[in-house]
C-alpha atoms as a PDB file:
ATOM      1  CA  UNK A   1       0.000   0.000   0.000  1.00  0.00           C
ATOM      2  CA  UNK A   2       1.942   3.189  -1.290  1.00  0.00           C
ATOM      3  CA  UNK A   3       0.451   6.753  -0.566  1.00  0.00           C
ATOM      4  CA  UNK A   4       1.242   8.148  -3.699  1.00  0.00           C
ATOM      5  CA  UNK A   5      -0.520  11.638  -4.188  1.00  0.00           C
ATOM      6  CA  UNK A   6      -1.153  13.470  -7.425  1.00  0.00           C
ATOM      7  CA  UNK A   7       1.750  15.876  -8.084  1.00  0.00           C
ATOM      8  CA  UNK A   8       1.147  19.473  -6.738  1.00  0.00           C
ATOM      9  CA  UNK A   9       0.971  22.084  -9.849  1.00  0.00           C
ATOM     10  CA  UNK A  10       3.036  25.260  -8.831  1.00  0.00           C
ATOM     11  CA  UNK A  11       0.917  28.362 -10.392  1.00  0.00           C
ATOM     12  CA  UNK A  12       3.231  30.289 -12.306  1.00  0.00           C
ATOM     13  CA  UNK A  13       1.663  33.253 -11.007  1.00  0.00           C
ATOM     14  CA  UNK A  14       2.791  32.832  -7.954  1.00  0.00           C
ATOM     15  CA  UNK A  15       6.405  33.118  -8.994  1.00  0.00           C
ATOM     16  CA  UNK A  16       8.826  35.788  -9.304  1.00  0.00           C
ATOM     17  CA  UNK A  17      11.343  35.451 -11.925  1.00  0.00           C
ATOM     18  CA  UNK A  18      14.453  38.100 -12.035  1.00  0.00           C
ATOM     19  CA  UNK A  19      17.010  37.979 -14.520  1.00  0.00           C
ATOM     20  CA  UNK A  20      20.734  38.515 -12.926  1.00  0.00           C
ATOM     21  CA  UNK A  21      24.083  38.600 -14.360  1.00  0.00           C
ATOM     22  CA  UNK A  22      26.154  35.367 -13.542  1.00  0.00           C
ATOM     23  CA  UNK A  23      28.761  35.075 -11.089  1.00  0.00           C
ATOM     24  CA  UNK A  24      32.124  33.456 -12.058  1.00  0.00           C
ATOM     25  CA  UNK A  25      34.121  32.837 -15.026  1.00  0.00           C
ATOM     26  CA  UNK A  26      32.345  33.017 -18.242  1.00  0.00           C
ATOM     27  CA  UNK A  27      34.378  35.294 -20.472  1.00  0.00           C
ATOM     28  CA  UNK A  28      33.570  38.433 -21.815  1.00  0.00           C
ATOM     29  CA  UNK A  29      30.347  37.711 -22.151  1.00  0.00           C
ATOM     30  CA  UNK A  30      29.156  37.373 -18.816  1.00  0.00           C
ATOM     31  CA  UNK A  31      29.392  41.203 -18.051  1.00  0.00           C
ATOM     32  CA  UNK A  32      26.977  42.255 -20.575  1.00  0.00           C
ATOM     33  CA  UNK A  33      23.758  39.790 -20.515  1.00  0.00           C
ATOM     34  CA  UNK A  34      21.940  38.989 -17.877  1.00  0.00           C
ATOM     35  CA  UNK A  35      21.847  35.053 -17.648  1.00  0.00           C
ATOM     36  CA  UNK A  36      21.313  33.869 -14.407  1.00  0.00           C
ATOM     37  CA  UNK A  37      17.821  33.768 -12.918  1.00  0.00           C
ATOM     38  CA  UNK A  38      16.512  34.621  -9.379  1.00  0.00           C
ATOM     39  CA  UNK A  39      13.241  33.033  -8.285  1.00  0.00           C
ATOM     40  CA  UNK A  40      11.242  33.778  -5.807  1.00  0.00           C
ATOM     41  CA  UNK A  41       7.944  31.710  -4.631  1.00  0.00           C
ATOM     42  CA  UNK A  42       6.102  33.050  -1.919  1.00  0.00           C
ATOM     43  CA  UNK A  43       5.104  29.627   0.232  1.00  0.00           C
ATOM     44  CA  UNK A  44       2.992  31.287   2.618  1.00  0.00           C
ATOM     45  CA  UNK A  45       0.945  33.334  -0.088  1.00  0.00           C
ATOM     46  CA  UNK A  46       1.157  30.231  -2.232  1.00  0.00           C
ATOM     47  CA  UNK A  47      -1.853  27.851  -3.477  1.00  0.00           C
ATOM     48  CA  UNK A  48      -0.240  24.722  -2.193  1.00  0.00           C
ATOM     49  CA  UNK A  49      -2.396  22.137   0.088  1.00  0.00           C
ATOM     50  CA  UNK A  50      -1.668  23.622   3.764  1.00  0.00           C
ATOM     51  CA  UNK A  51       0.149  20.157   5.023  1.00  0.00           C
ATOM     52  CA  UNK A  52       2.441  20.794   1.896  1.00  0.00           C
ATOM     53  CA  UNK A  53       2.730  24.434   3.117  1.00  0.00           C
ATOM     54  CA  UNK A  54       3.404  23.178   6.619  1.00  0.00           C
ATOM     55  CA  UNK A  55       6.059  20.294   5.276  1.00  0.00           C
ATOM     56  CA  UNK A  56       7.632  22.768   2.902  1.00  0.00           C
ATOM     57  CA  UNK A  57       7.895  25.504   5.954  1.00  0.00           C
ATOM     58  CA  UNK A  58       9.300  22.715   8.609  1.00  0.00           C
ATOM     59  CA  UNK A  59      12.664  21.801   6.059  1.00  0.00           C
ATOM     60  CA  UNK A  60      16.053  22.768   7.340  1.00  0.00           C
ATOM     61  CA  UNK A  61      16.815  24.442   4.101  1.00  0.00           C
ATOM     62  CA  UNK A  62      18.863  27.669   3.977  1.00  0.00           C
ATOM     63  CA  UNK A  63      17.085  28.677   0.249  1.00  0.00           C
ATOM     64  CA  UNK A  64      13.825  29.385   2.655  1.00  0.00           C
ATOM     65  CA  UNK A  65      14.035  32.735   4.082  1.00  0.00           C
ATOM     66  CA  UNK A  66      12.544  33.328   8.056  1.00  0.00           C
ATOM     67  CA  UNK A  67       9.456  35.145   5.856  1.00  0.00           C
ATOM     68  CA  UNK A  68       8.721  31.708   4.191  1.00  0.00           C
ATOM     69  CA  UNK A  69      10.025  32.860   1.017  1.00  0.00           C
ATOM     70  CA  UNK A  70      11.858  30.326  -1.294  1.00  0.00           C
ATOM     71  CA  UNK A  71      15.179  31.664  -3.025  1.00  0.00           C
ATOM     72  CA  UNK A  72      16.672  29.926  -5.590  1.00  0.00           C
ATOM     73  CA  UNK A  73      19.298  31.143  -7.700  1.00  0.00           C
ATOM     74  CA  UNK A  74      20.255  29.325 -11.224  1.00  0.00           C
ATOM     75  CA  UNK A  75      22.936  29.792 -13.191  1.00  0.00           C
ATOM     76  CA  UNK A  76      24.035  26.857 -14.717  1.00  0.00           C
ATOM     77  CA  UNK A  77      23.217  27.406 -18.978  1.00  0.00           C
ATOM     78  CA  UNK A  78      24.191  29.715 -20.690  1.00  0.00           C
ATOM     79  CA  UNK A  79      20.695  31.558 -21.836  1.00  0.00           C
ATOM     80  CA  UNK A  80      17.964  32.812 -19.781  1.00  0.00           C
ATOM     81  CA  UNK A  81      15.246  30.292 -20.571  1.00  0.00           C
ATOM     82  CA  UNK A  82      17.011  27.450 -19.796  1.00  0.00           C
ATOM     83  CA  UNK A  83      17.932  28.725 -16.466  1.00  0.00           C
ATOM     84  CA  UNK A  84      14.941  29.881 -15.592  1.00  0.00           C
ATOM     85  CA  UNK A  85      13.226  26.329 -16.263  1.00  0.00           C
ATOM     86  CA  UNK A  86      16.183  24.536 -14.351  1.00  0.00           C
ATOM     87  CA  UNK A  87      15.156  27.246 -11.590  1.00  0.00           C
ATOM     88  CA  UNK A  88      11.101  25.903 -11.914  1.00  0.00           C
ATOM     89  CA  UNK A  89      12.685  22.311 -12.214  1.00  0.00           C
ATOM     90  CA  UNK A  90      14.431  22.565  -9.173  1.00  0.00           C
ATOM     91  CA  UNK A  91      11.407  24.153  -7.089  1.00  0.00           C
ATOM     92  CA  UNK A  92       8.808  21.719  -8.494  1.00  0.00           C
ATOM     93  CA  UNK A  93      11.475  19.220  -7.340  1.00  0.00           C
ATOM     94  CA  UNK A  94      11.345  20.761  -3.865  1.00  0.00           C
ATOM     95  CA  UNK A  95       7.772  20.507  -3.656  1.00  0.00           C
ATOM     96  CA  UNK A  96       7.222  17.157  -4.794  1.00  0.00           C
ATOM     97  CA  UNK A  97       9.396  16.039  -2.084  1.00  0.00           C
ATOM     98  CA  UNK A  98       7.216  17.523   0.446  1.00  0.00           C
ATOM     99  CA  UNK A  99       3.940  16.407  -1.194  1.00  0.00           C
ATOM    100  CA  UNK A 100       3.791  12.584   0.079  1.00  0.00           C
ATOM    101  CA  UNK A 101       3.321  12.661   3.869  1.00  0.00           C
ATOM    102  CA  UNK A 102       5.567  10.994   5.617  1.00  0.00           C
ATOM    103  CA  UNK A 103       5.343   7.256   6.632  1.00  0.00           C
ATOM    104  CA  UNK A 104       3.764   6.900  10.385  1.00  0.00           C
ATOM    105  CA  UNK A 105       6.548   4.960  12.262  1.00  0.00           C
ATOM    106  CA  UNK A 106       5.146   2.257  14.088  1.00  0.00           C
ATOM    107  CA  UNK A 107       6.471   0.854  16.901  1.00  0.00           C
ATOM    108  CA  UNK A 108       7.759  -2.715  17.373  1.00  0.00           C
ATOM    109  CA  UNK A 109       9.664  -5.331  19.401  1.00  0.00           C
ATOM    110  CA  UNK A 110      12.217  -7.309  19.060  1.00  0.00           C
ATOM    111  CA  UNK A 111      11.512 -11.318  18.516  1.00  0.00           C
ATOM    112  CA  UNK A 112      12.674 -13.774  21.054  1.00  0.00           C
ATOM    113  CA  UNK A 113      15.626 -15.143  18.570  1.00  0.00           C
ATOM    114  CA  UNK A 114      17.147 -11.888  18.052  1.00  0.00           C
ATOM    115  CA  UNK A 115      17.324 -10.947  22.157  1.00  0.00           C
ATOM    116  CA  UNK A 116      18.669 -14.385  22.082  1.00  0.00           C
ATOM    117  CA  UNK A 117      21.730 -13.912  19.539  1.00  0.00           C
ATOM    118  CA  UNK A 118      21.900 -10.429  21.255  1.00  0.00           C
ATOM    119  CA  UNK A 119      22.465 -11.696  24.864  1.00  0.00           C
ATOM    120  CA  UNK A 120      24.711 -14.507  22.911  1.00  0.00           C
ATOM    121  CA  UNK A 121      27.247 -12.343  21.555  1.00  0.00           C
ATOM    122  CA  UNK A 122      27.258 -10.591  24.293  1.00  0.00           C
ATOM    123  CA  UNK A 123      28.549 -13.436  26.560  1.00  0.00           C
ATOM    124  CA  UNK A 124      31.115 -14.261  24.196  1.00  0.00           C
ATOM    125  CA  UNK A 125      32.679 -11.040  23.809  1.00  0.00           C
ATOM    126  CA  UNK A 126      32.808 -11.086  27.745  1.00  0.00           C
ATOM    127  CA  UNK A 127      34.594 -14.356  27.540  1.00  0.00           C
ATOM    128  CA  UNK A 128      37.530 -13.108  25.053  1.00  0.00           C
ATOM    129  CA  UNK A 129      37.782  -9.934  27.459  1.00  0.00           C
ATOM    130  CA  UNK A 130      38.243 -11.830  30.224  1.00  0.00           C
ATOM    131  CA  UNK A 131      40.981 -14.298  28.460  1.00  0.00           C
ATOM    132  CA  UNK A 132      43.063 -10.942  27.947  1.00  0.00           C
ATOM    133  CA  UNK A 133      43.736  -9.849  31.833  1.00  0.00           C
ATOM    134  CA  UNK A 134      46.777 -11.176  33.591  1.00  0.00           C
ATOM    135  CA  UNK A 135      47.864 -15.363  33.489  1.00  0.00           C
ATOM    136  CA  UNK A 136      47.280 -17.021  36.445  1.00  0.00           C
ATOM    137  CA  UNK A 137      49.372 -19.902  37.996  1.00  0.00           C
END
């Protein structure tokens, strides 16, 4: 039984799109267009699913600002348009990570066999410890 939900759409509406020059090496070109792409997405403001909101909000990610405000810079091609789907890639790839809820973690214990190979290995590790103190006469 898999809990697999219908991917979450990202409106594109809803995203902020700002062309930037690149950073780094790139030749002469690099000082004169404006390549790179700055998104911005809004996750409070957003139309996601709350949970998804609430998931999204609760990830240890530095690209989400303390406003709830995902940042995501790309500058990997070399023209606009294909950095700024890379940047939509990326941030629908974020998402769908969030989407599925996570699996509830149910608690169990430990079969008789296993405490028994447990306790087992325990006794013989205690043996070769004790063969390594001192000989006795």
């Amino acid at each position: 039984m898999s809990l697999r939900s219908p991917p979450v759409a990202i409106d594109p509406d809803e995203v902020e799109i700002s062309a930037i020059r690149a950073q780094g090496a790139g030749g002469q070109n690099v000082n004169k267009v404006s390549s790179a792409v700055h998104l911005r997405y809004d996750i409070h403001a957003s139309s996601l699913p709350a949970d998804v909101k609430e998931r999204l909000l609760a990830l240890r990610d530095s690209r989400i600002t303390q406003e709830g405000v995902f940042v995501l810079k790309a500058q990997q091609h070399r023209t606009q348009e294909m950095n700024r789907a890379d940047a939509l890639a990326r941030l629908q790839a974020v998402i769908d990570g969030v989407a599925t809820p996570p699996r509830v973690r149910r608690a169990t214990k430990p079969t008789y066999g296993s405490k028994q190979r447990r306790l087992e290995g325990k006794s013989q590790r205690s043996q070769i410890k004790n063969l390594r103190g001192p000989v006795r006469d």
